[in-house]
C-alpha atoms as a PDB file:
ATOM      1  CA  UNK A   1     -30.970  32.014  20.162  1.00  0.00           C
ATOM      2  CA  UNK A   2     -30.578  28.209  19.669  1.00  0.00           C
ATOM      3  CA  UNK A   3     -28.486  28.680  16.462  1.00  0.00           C
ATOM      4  CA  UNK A   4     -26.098  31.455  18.325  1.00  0.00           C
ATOM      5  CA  UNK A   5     -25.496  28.845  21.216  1.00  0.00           C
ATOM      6  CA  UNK A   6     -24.781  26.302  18.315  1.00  0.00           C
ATOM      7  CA  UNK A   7     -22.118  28.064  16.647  1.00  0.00           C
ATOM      8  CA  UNK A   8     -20.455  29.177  19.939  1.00  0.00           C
ATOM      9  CA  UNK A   9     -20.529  25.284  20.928  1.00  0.00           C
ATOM     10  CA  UNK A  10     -19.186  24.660  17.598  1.00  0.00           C
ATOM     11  CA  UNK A  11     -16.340  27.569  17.533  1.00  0.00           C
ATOM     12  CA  UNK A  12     -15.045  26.644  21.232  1.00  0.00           C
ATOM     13  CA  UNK A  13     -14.972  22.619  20.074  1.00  0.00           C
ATOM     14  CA  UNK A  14     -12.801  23.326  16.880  1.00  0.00           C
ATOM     15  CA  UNK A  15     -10.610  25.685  19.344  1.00  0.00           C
ATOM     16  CA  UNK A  16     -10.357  22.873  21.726  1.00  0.00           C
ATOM     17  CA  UNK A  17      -9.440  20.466  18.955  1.00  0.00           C
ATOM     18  CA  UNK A  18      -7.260  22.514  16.560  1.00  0.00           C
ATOM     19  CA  UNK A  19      -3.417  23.580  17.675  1.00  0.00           C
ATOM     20  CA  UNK A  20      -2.125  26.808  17.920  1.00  0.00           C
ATOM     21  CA  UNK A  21      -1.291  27.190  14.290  1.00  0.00           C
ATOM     22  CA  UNK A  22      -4.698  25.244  12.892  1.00  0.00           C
ATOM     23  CA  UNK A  23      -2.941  22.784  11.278  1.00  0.00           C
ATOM     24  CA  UNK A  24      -2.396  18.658  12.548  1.00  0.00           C
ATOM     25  CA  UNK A  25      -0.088  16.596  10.091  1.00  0.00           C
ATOM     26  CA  UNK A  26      -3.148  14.514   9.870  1.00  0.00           C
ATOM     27  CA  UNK A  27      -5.510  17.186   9.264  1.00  0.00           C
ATOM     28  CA  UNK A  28      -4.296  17.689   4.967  1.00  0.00           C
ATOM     29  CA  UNK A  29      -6.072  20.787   3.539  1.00  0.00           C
ATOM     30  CA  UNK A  30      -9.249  19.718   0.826  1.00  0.00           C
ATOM     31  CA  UNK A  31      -6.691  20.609  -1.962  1.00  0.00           C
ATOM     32  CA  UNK A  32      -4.538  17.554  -0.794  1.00  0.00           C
ATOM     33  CA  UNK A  33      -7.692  15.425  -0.843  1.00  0.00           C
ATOM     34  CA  UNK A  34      -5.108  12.663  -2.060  1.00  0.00           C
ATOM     35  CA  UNK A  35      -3.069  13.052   0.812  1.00  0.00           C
ATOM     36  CA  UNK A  36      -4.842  10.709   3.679  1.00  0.00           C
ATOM     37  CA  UNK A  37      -3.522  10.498   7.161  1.00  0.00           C
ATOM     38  CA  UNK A  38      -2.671   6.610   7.723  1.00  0.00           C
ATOM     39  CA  UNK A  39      -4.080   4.188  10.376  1.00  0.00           C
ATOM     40  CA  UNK A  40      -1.346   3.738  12.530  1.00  0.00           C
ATOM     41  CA  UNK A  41       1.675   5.976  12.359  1.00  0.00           C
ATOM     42  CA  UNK A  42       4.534   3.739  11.944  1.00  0.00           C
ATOM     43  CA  UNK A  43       8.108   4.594  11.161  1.00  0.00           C
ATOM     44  CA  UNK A  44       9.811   4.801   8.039  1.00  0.00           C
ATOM     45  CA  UNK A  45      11.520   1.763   7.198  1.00  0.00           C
ATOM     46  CA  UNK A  46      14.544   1.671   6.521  1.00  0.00           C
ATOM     47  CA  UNK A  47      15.919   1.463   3.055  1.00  0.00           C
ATOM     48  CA  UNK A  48      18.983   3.288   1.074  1.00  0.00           C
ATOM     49  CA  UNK A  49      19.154   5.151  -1.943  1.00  0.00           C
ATOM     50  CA  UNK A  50      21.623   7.489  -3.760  1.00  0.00           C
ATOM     51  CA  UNK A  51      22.315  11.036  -4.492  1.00  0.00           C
ATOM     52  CA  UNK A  52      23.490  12.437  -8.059  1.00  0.00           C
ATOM     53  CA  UNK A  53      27.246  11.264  -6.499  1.00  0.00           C
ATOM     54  CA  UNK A  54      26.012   7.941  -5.572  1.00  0.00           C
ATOM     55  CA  UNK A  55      26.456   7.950  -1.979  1.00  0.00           C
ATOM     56  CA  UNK A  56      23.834   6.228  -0.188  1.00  0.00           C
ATOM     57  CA  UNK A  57      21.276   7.919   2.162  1.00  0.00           C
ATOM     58  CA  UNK A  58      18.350   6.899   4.166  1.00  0.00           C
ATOM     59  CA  UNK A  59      15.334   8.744   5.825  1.00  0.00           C
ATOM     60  CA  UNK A  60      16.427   8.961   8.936  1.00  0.00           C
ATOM     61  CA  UNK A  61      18.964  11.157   8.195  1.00  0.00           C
ATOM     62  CA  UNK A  62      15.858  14.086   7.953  1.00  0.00           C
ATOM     63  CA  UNK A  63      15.020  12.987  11.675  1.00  0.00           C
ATOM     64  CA  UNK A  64      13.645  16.301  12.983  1.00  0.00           C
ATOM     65  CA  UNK A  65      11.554  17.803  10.461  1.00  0.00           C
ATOM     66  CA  UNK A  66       9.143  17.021   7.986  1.00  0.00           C
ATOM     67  CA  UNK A  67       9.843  14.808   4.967  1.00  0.00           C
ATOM     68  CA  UNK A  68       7.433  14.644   2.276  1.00  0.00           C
ATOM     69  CA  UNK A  69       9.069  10.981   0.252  1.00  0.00           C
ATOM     70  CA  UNK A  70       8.006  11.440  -3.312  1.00  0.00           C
ATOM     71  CA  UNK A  71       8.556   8.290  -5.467  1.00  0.00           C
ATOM     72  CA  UNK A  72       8.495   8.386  -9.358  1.00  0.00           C
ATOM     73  CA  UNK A  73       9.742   7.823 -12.496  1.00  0.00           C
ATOM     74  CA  UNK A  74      10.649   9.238 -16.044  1.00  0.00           C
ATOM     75  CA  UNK A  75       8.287   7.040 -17.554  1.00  0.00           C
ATOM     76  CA  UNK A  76       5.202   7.839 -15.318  1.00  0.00           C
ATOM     77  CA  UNK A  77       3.608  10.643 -16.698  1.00  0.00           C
ATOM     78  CA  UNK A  78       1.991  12.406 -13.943  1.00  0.00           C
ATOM     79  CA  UNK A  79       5.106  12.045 -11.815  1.00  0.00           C
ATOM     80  CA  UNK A  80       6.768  14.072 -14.134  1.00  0.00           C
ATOM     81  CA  UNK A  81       3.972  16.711 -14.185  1.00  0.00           C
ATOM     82  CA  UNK A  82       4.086  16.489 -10.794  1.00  0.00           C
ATOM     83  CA  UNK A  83       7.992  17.602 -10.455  1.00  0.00           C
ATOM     84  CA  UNK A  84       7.730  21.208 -10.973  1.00  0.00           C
ATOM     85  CA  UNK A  85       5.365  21.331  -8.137  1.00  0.00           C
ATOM     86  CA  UNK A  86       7.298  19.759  -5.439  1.00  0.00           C
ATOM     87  CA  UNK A  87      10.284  21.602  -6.482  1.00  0.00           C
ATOM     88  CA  UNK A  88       8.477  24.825  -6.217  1.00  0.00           C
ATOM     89  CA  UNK A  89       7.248  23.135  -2.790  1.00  0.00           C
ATOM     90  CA  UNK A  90      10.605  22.390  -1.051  1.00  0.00           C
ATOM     91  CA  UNK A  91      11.481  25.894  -2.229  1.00  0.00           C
ATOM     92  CA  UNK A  92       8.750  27.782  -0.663  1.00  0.00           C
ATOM     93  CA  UNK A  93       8.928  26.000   3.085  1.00  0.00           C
ATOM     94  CA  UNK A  94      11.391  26.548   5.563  1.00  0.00           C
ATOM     95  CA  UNK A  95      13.641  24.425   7.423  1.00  0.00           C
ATOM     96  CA  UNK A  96      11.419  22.158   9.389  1.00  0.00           C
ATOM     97  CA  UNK A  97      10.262  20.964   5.830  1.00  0.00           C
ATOM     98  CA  UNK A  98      11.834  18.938   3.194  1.00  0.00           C
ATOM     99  CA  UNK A  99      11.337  17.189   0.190  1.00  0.00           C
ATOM    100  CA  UNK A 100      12.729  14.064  -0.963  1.00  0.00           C
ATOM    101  CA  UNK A 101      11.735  12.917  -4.425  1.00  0.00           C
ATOM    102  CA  UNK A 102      13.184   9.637  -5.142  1.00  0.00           C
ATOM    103  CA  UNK A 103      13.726   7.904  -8.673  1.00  0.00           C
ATOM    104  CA  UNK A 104      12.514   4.503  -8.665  1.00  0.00           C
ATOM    105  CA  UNK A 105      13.234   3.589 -12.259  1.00  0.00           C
ATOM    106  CA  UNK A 106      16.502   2.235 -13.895  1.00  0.00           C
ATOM    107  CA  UNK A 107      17.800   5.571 -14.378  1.00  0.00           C
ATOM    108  CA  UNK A 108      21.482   6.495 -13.180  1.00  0.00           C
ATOM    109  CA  UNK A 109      22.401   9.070 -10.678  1.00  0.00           C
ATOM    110  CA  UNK A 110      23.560  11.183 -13.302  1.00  0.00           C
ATOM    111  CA  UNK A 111      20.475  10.609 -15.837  1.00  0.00           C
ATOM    112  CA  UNK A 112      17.885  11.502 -12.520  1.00  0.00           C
ATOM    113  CA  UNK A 113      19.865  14.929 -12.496  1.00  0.00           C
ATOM    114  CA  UNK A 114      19.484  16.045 -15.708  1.00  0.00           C
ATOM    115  CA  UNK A 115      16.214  14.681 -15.703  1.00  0.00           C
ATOM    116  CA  UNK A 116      15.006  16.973 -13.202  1.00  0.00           C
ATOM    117  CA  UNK A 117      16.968  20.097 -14.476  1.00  0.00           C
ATOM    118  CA  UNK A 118      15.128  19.293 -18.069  1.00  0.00           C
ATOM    119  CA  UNK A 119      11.922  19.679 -15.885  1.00  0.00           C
ATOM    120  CA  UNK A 120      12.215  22.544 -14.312  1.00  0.00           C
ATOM    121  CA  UNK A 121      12.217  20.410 -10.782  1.00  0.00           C
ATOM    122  CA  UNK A 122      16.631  21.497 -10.257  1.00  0.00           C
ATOM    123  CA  UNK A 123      15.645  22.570  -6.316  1.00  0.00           C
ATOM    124  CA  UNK A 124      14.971  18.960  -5.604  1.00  0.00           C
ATOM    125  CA  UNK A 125      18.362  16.588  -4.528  1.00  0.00           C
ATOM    126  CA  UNK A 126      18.998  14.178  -7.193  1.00  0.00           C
ATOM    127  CA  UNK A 127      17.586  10.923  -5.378  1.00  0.00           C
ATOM    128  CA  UNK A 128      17.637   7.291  -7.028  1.00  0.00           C
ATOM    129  CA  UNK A 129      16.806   4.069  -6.061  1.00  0.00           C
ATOM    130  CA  UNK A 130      17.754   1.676  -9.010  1.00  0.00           C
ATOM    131  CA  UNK A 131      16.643  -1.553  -7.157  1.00  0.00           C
ATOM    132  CA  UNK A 132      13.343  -0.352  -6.605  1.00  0.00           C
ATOM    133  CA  UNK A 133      13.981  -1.466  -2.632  1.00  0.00           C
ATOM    134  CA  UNK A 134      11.503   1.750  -1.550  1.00  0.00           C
ATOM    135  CA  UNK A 135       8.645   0.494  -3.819  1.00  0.00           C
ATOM    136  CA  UNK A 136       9.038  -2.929  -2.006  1.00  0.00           C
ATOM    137  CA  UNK A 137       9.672  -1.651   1.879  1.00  0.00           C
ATOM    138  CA  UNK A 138       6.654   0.978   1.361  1.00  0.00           C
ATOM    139  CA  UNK A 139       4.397  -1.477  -0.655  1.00  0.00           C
ATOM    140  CA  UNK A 140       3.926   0.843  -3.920  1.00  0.00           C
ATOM    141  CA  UNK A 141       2.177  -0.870  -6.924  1.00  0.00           C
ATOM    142  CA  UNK A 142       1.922   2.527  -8.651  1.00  0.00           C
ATOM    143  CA  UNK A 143       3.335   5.798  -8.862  1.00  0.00           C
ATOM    144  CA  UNK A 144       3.524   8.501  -8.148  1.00  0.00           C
ATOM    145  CA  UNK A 145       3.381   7.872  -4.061  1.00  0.00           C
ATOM    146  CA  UNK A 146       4.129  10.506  -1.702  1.00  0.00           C
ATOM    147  CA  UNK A 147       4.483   9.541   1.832  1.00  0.00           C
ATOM    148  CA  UNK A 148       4.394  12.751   4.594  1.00  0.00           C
ATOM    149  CA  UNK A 149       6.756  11.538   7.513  1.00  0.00           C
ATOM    150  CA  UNK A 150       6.893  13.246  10.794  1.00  0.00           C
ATOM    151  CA  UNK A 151      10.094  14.621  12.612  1.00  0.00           C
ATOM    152  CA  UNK A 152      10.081  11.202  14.970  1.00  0.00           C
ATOM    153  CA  UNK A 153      10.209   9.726  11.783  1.00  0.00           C
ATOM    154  CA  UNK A 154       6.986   8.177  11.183  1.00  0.00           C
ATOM    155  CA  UNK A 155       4.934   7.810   8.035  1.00  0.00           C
ATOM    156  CA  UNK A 156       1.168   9.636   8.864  1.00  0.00           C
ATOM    157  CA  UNK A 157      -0.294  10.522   5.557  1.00  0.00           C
ATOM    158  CA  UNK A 158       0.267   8.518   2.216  1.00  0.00           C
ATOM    159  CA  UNK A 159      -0.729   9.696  -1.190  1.00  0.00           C
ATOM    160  CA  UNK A 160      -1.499   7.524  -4.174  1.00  0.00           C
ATOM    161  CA  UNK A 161      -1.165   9.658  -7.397  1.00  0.00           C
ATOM    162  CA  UNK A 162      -0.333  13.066  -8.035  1.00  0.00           C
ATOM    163  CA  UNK A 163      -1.079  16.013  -5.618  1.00  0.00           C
ATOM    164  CA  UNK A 164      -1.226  20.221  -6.555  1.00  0.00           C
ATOM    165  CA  UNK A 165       1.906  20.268  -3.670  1.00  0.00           C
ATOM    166  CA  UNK A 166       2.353  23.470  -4.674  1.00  0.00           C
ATOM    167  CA  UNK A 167      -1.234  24.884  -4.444  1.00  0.00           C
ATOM    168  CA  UNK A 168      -1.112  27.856  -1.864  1.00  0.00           C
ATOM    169  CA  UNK A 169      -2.914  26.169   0.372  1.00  0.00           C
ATOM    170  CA  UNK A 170      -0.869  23.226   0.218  1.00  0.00           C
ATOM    171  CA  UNK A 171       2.181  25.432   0.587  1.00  0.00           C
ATOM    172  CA  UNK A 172       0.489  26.722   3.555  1.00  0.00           C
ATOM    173  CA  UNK A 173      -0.045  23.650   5.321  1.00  0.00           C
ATOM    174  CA  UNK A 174       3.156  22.713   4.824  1.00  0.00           C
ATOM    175  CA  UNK A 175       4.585  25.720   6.276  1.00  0.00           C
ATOM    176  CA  UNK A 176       2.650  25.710   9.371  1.00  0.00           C
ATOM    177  CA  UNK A 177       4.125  21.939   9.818  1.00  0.00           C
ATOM    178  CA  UNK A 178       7.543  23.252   9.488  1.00  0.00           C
ATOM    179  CA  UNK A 179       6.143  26.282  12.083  1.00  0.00           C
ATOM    180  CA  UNK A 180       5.206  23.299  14.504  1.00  0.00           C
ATOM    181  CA  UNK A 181       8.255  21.307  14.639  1.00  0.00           C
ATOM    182  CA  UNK A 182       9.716  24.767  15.642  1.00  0.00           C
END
């Protein structure tokens, strides 16, 4: 009788604390064990990069939805392994959810394209920050980094290293975000 009244106590408190789709941005599924919800939400700084054209863009122009700001490099080896996966990612989640994978390497506009069609990553946007300004402003000292920023525009998880983004139950998770912001 004691362990029934247990796991009702238990099943009402994770109803209580749990939103109407299950999922909290800072609430990562055990297959994102890299992702970590930060201390203090704070938002995104502000720093530019470019697209395969070379205009410059900055993060707050994806005010409104989810961002998930990956930053790597054709020299880092697991951010390359890691491309395929975030592609397949951005590709699988609807509106509310984006993906911005950023070059942070010398690379040119036009060498981060082809790049990414060579490995198999062509649904992500050609991003590329030559400067390295977005290692500095979010304090990277490796890579990859992924940073999951909220629709107000503030950064709430941060992972250091590569991620299975596009596990199912990562896919998941993301798509119940993008459900949320709804």
């Amino acid at each position: 009788m004691l362990a029934a009244l247990a796991v009702v106590v238990i099943a009402v408190a994770a109803v209580l604390y749990v939103n109407r789709e299950g999922v909290h941005a800072d609430h990562p599924p055990t297959v994102l064990s890299a992702l970590t919800p930060v201390a203090k939400p704070e938002a995104a700084p502000a720093v530019a990069f470019t697209d395969a054209a070379g205009k410059p863009h900055m993060m707050s122009e994806f005010k409104g939805k989810y961002v998930l700001l990956n930053l790597w490099a054709t020299w880092c080896g697991p951010c390359v392994k890691e491309l395929p996966a975030l592609a397949k990612l951005k590709s699988e989640v609807p509106a509310g959810f984006t993906v911005v994978a950023v070059n942070v390497g010398r690379s040119t506009e036009a060498e981060t394209k082809g790049f990414l069609a060579a490995h198999s990553a062509n649904a992500l946007t050609a991003y590329t920050d030559r400067n390295l300004a977005m290692m500095r402003t979010f304090h990277v000292y490796g890579l990859p980094v992924s940073l999951l920023i909220d629709p107000k525009g503030n950064v709430v998880a941060r992972a250091d290293g590569p991620a299975p983004w596009d596990a199912p139950e990562a896919v998941d998770y993301f798509k119940a975000l993008a459900r949320e912001r709804s």
